[in-house]
C-alpha atoms as a PDB file:
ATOM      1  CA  UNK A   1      -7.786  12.239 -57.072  1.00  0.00           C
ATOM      2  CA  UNK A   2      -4.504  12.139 -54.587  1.00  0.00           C
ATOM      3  CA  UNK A   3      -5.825  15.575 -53.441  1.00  0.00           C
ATOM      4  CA  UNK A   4      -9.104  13.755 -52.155  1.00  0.00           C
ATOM      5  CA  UNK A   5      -6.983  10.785 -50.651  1.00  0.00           C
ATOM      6  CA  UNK A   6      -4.891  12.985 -48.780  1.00  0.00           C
ATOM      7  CA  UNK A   7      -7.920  14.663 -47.378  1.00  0.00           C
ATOM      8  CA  UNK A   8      -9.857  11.667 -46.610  1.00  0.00           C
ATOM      9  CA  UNK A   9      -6.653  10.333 -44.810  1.00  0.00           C
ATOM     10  CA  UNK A  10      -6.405  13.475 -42.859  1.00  0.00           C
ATOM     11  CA  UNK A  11     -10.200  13.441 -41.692  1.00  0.00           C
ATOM     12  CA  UNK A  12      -9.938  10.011 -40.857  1.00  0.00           C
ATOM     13  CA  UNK A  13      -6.596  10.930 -38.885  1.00  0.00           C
ATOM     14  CA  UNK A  14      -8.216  14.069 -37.054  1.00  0.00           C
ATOM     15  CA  UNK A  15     -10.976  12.150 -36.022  1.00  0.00           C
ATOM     16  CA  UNK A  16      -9.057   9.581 -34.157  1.00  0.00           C
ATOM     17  CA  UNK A  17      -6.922  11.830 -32.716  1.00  0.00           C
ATOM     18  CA  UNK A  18     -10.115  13.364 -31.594  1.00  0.00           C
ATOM     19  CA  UNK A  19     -10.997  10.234 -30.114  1.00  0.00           C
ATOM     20  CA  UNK A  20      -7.415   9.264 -28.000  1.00  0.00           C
ATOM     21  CA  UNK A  21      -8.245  12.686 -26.592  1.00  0.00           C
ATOM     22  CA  UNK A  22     -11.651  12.753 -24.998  1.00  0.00           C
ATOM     23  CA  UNK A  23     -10.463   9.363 -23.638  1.00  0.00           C
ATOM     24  CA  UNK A  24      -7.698  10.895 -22.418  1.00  0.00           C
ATOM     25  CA  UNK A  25      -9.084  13.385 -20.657  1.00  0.00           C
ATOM     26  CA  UNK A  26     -11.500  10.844 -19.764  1.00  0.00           C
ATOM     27  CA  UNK A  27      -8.782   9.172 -18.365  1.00  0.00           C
ATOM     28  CA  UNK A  28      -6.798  11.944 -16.544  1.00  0.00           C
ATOM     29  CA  UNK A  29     -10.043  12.929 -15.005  1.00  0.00           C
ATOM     30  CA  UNK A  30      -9.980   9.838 -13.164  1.00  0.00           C
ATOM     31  CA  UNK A  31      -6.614   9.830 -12.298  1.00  0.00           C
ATOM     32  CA  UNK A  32      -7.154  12.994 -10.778  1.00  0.00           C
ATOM     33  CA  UNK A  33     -10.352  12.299  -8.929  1.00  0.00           C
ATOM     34  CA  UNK A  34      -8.446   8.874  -7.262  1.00  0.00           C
ATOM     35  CA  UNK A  35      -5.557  11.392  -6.160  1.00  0.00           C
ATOM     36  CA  UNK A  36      -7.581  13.315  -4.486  1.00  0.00           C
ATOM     37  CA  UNK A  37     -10.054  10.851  -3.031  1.00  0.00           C
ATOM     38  CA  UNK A  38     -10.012  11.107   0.660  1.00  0.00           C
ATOM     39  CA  UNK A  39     -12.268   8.442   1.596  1.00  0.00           C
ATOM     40  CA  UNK A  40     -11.735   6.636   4.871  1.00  0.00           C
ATOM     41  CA  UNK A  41     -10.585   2.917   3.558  1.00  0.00           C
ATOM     42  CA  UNK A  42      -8.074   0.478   2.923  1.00  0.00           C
ATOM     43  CA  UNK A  43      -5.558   1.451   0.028  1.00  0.00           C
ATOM     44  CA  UNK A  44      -3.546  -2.110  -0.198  1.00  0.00           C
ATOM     45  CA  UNK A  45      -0.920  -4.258   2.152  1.00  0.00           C
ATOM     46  CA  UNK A  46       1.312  -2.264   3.702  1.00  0.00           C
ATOM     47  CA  UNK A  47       2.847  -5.223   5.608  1.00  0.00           C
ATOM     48  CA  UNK A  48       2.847  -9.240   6.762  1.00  0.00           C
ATOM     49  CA  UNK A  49       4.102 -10.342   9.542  1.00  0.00           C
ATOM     50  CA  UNK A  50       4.499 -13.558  11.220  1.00  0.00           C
ATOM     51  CA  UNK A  51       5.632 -15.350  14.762  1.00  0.00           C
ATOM     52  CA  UNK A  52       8.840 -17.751  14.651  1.00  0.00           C
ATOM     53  CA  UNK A  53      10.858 -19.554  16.698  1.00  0.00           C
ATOM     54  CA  UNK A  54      13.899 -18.061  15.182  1.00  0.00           C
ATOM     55  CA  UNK A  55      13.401 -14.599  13.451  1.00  0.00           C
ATOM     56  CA  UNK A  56      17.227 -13.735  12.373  1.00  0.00           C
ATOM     57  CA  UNK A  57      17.339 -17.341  11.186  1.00  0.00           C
ATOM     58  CA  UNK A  58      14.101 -17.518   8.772  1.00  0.00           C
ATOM     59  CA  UNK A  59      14.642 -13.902   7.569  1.00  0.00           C
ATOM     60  CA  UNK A  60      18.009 -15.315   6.657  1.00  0.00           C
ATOM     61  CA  UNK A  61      16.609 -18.391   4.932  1.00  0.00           C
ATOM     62  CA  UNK A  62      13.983 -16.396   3.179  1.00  0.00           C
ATOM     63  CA  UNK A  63      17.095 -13.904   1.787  1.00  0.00           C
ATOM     64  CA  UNK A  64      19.201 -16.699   0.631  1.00  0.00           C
ATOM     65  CA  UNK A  65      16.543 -18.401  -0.980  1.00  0.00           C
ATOM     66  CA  UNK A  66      13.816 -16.235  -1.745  1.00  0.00           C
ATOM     67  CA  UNK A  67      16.009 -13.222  -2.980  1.00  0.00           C
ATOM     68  CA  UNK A  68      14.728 -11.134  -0.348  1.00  0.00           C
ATOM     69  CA  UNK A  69      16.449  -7.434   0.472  1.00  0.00           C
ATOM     70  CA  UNK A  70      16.884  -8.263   4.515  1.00  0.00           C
ATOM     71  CA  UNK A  71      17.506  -5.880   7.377  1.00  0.00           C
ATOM     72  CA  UNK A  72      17.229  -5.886  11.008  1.00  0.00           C
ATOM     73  CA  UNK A  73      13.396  -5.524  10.358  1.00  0.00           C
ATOM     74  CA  UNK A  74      13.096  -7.885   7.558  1.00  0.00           C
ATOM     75  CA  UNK A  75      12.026  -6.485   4.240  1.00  0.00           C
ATOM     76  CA  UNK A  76      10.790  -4.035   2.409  1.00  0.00           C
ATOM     77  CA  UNK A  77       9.372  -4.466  -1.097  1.00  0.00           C
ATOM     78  CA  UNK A  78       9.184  -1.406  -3.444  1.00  0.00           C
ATOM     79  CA  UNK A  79       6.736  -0.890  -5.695  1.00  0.00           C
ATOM     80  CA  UNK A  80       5.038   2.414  -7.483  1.00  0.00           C
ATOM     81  CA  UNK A  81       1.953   3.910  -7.076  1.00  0.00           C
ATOM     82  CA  UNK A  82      -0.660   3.398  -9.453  1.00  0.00           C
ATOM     83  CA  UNK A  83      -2.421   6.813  -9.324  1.00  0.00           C
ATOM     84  CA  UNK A  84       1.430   8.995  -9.125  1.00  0.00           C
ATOM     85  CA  UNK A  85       4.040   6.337 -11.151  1.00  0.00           C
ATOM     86  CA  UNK A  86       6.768   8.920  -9.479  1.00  0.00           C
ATOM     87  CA  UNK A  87       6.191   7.918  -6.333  1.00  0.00           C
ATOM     88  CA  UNK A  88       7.719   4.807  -4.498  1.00  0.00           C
ATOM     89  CA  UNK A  89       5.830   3.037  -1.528  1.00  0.00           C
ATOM     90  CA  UNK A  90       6.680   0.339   0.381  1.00  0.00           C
ATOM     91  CA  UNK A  91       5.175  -2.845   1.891  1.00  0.00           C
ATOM     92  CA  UNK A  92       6.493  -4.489   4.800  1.00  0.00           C
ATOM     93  CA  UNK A  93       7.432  -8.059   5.469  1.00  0.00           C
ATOM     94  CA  UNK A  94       8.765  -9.240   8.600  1.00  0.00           C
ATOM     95  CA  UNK A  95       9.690 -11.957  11.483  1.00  0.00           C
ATOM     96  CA  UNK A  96       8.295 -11.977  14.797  1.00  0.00           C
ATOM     97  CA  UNK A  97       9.678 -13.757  18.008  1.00  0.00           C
ATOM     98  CA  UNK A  98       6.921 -16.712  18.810  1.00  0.00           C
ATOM     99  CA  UNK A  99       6.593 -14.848  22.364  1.00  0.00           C
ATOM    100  CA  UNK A 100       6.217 -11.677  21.004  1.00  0.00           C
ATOM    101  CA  UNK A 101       3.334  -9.397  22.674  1.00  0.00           C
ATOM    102  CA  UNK A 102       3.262  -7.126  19.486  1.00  0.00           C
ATOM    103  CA  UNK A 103       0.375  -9.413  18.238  1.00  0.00           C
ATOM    104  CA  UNK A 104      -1.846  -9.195  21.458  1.00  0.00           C
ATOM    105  CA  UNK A 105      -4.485  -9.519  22.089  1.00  0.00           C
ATOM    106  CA  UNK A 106      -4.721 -11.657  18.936  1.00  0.00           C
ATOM    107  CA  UNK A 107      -3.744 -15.695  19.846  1.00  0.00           C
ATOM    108  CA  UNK A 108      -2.970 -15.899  15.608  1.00  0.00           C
ATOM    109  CA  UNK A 109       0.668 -16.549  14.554  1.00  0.00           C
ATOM    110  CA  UNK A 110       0.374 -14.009  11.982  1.00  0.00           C
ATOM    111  CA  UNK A 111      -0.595 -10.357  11.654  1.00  0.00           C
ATOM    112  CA  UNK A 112      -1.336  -8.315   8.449  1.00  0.00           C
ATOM    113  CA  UNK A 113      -1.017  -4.325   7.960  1.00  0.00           C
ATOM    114  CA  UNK A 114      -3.371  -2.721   5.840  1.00  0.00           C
ATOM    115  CA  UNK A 115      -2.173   0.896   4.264  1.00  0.00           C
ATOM    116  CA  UNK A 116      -5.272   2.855   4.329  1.00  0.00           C
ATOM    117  CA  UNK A 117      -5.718   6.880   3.702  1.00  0.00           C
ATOM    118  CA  UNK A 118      -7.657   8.964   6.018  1.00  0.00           C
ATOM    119  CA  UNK A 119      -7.327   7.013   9.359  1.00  0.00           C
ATOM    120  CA  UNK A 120      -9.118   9.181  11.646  1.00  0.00           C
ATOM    121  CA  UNK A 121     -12.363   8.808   9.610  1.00  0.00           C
ATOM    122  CA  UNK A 122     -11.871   5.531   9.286  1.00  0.00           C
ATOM    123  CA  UNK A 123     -11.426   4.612  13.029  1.00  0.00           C
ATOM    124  CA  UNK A 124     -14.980   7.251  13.175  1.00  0.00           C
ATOM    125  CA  UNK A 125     -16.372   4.600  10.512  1.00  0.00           C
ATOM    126  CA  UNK A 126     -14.985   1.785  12.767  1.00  0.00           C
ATOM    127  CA  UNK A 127     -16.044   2.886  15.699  1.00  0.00           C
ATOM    128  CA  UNK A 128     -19.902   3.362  14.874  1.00  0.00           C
ATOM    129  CA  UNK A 129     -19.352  -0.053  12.936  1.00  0.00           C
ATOM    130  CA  UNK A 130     -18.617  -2.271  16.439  1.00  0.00           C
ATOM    131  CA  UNK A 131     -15.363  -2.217  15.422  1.00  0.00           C
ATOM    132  CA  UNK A 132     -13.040  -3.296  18.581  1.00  0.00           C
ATOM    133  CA  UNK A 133      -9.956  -0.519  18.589  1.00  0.00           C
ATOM    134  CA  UNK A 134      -7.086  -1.752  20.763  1.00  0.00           C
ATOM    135  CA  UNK A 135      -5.531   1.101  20.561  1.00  0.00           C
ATOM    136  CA  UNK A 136      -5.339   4.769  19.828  1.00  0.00           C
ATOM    137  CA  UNK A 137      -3.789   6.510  16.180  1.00  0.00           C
ATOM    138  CA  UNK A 138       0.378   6.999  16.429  1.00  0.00           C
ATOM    139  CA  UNK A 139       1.591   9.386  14.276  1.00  0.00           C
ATOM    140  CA  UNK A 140       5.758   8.677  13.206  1.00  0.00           C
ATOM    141  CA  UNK A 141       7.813  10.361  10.660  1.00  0.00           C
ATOM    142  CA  UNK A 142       6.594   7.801   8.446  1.00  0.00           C
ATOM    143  CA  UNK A 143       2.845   7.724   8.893  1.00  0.00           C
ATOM    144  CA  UNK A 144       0.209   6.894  11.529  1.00  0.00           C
ATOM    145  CA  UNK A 145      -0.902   3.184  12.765  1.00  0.00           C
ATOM    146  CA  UNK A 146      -3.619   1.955  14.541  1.00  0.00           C
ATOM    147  CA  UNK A 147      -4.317  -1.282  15.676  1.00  0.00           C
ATOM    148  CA  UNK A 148      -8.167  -3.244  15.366  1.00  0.00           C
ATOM    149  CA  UNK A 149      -9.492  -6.523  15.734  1.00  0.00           C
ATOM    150  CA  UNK A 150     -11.569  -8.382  13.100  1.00  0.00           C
ATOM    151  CA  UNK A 151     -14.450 -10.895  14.073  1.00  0.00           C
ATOM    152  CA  UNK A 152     -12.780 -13.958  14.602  1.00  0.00           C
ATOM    153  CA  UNK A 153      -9.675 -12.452  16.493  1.00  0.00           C
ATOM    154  CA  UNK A 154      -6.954 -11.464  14.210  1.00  0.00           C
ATOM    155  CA  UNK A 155      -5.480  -8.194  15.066  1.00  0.00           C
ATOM    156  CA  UNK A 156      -5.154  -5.836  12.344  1.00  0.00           C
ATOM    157  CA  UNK A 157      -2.742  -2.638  11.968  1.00  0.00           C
ATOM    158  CA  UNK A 158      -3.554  -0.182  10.154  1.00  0.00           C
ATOM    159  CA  UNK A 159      -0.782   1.999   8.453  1.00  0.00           C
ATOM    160  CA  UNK A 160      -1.303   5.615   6.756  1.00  0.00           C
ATOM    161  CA  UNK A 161       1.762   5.931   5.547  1.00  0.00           C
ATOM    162  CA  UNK A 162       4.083   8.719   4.624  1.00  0.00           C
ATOM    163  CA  UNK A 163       6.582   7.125   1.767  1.00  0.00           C
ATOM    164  CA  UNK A 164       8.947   9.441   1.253  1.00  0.00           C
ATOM    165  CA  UNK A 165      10.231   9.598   4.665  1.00  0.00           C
ATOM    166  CA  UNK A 166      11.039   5.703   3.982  1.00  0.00           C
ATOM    167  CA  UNK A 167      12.555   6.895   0.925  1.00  0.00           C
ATOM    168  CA  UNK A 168      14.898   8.915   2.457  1.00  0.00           C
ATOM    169  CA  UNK A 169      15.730   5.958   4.838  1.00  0.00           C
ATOM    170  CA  UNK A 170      17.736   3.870   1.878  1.00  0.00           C
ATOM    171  CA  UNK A 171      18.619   0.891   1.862  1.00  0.00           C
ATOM    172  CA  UNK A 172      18.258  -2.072   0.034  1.00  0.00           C
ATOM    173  CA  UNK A 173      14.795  -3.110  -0.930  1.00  0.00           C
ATOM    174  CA  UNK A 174      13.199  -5.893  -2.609  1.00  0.00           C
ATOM    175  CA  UNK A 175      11.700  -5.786  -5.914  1.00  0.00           C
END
């Protein structure tokens, strides 16, 4: 009788351990296949950034009581990727001057970066779309930008970015 226990309790064990790993391979197949999707389109917020009358003096406020890391260029918040857990990226958050052009043509107060992957075929997408392009792709150490304009005015960069250079940047960053 404890012979045919220990042998029921061993199927039932090999069975589920069957189970955990089709649906993890199930899972790892997807994992895979989002790594190496190269489809033109947003990823997440790569960066926020607003128009003040006194940068240095809200980034300050916003560091002494909001806990924000803050440099010269405001801050940057860490966080890992879903898809590689390894790998740290980065979203910006910064202050603009209120007479800054960097916005333009936009009139808003307030410009967001989007981090997208593949920006040449998505500027192609955008392009055939309608999509106004202010400007043409920039390519930096740390990845490519573009700039765009949505329906109702708001300038929009968009940011391919290329972490680990930031990575090797240091510095302090918010998390």
């Amino acid at each position: 009788m404890k012979n045919l226990i220990y042998i029921a309790v061993l199927l039932v064990f090999l069975i589920s351990c069957s189970e955990k790993s089709e649906k993890g391979e199930e899972l790892g197949s997807k994992n895979i296949k989002a790594m190496n999707d190269t489809t033109p389109k947003v990823t997440g917020i790569g960066g926020i950034f607003f128009k003040t009358k006194n940068p240095a003096q809200v980034k300050e406020w916003y560091g002494k009581n909001l806990g924000l890391a803050i440099s010269d260029f405001g801050s940057a918040f860490e966080f890992r990727n879903a898809h590689r857990p390894d790998e740290v990226n980065y979203l910006s958050w910064g202050t603009f001057d209120e007479n800054t052009k960097y916005f333009d043509p936009s009139n808003k107060e307030f410009m967001i970066n989007y981090r997208v992957q593949n920006i040449e075929g998505l500027v192609k997408k955008l392009r055939e779309n309608g999509v106004t392009i202010v400007d043409e792709i920039e390519s930096y150490d740390y990845g490519k930008f573009v700039h765009i304009m949505d329906l109702e005015g708001n300038k929009i960069e968009l940011w391919e970015p290329i972490d680990s250079v930031l990575t090797t940047f240091g510095g302090e960053t918010t998390k």
